[in-house]
N, C-alpha and C. Protein backbone atom coordinates (compact mmCIF):
# COMPACT_ATOMS: atom_id res chain seq x y z
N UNK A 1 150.15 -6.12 84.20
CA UNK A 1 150.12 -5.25 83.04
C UNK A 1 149.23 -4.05 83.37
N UNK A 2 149.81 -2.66 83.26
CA UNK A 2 149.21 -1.85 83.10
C UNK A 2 147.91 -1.35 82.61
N UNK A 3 146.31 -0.81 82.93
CA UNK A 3 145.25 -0.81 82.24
C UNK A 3 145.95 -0.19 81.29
N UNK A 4 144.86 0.36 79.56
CA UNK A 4 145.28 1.56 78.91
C UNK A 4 144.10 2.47 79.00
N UNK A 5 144.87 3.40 79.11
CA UNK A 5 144.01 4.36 78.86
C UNK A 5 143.76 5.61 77.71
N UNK A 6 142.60 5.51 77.59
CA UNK A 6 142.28 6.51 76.10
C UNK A 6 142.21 7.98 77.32
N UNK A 7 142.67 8.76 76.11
CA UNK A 7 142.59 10.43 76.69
C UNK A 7 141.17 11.15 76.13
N UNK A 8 140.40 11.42 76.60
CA UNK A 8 139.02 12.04 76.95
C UNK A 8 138.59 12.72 76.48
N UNK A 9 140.28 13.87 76.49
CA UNK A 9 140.12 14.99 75.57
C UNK A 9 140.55 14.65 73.72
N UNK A 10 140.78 13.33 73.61
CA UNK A 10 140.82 13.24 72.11
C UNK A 10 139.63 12.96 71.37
N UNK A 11 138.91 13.32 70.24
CA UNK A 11 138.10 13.33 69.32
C UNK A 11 137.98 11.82 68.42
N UNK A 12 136.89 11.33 68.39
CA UNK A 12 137.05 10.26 67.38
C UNK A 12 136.69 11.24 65.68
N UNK A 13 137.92 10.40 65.45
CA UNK A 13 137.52 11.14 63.85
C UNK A 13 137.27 10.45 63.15
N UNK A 14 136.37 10.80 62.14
CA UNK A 14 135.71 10.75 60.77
C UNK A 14 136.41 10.50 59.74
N UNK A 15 135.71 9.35 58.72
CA UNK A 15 136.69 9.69 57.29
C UNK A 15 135.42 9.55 56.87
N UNK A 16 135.64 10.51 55.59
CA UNK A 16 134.41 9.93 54.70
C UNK A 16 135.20 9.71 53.44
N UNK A 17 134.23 8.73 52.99
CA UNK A 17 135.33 8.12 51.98
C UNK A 17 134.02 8.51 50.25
N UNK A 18 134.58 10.05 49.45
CA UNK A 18 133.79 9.95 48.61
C UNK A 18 133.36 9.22 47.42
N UNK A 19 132.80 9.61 46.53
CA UNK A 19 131.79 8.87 45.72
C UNK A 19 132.78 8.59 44.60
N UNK A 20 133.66 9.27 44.14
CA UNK A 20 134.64 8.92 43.00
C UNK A 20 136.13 8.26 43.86
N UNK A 21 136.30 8.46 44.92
CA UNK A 21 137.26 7.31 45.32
C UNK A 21 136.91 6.26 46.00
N UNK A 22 135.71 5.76 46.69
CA UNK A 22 134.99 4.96 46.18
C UNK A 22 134.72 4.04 45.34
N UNK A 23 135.09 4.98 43.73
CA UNK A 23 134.46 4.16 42.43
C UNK A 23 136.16 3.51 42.28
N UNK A 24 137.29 4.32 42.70
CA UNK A 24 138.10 3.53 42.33
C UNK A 24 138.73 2.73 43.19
N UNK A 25 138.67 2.38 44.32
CA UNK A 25 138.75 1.45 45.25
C UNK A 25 138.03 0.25 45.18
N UNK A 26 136.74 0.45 44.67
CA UNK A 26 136.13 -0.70 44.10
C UNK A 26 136.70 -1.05 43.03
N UNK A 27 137.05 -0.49 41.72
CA UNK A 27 137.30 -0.99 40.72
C UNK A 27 138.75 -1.85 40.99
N UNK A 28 139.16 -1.77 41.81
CA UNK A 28 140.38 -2.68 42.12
C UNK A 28 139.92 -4.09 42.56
N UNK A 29 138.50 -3.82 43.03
CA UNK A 29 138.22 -5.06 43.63
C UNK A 29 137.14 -5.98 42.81
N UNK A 30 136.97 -5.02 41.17
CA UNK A 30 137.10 -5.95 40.15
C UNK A 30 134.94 -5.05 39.95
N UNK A 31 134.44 -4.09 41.26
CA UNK A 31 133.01 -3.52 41.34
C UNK A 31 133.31 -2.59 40.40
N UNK A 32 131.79 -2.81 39.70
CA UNK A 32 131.63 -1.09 39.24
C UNK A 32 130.05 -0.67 39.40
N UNK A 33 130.47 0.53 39.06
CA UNK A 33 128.66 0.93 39.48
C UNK A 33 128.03 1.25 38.18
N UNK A 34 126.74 0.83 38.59
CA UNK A 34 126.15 0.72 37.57
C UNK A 34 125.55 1.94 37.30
N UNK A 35 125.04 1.81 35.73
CA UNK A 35 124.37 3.13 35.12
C UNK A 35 123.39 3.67 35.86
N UNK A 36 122.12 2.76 36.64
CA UNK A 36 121.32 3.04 37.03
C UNK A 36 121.49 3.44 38.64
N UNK A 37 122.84 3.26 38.94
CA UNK A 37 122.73 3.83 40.34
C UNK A 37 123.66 4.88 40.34
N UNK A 38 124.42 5.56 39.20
CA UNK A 38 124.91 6.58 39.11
C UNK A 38 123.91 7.76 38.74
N UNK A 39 122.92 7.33 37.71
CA UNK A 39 121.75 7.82 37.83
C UNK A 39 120.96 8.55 39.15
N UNK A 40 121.10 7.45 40.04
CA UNK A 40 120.14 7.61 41.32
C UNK A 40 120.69 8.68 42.20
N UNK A 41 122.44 8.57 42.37
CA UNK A 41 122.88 9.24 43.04
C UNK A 41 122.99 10.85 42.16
N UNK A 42 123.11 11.17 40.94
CA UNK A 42 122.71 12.04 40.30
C UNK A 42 121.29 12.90 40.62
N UNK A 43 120.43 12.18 41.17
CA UNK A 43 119.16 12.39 41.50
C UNK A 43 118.87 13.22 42.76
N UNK A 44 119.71 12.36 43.54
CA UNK A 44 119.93 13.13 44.80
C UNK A 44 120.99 14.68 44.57
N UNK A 45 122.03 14.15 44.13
CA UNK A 45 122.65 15.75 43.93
C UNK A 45 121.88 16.36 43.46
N UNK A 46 120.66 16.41 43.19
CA UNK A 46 120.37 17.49 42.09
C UNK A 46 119.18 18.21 42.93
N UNK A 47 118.23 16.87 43.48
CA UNK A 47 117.77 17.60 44.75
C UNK A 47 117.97 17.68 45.82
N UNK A 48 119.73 17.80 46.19
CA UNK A 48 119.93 18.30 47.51
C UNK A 48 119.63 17.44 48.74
N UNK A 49 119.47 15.89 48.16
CA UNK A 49 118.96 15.67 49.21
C UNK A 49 120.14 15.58 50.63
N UNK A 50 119.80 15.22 52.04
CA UNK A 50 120.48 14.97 53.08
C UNK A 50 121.06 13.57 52.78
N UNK A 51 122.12 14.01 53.90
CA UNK A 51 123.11 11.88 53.74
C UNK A 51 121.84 11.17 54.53
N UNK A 52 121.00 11.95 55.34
CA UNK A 52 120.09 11.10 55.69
C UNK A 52 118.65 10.27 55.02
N UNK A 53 118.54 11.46 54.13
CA UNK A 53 117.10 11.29 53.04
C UNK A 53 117.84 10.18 52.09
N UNK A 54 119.44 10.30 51.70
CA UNK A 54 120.50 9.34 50.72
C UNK A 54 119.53 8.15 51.36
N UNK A 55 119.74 7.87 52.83
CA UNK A 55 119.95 6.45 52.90
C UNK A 55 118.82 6.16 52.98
N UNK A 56 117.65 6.90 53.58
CA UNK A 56 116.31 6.06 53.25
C UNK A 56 116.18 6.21 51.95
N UNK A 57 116.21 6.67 51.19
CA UNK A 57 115.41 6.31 50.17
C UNK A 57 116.29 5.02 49.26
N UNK A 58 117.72 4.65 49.12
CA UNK A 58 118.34 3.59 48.97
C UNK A 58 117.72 2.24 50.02
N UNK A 59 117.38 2.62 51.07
CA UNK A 59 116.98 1.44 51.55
C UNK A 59 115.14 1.04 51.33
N UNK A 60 114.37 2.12 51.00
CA UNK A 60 113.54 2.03 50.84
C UNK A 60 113.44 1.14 49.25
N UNK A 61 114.25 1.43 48.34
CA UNK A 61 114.75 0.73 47.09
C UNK A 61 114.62 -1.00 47.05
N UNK A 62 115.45 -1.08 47.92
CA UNK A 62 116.20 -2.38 48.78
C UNK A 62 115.42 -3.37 49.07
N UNK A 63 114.49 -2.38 50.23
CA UNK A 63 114.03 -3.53 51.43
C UNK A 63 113.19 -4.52 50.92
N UNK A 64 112.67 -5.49 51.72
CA UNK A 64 111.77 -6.19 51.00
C UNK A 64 110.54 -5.47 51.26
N UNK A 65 109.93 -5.92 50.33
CA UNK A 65 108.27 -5.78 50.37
C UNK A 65 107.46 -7.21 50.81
N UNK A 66 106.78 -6.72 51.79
CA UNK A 66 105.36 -7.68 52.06
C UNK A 66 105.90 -8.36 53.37
């Protein structure tokens, strides 16, 4: 059997999958989001934050303490 080979010059691409299709892809799967984390993400739009500042501070939320 032949190796395969990937071409070098092709790009891996990206999906990003946003925040309102998202909400309805979950809702099929029965999720919804809650008040207080529509809130949160409201918070961030408002100050701009980065997808990077998004995720620490959600994980900073999260993590455990102690």
């Amino acid at each position: 059997m032949a190796p395969i080979k990937s071409s070098p010059s092709k790009k891996a691409r990206r999906f990003v999958l946003g925040r309102a299709r998202l909400e309805k892809i979950s809702a099929v799967e029965g999720i919804r989001t809650s008040a207080a984390t529509r809130r949160m993400f409201a918070k961030f739009d408002a100050e701009g934050l980065t997808p990077a500042q998004r995720r620490k501070a959600i994980f900073d939320k999260h993590a455990r303490k102690g």
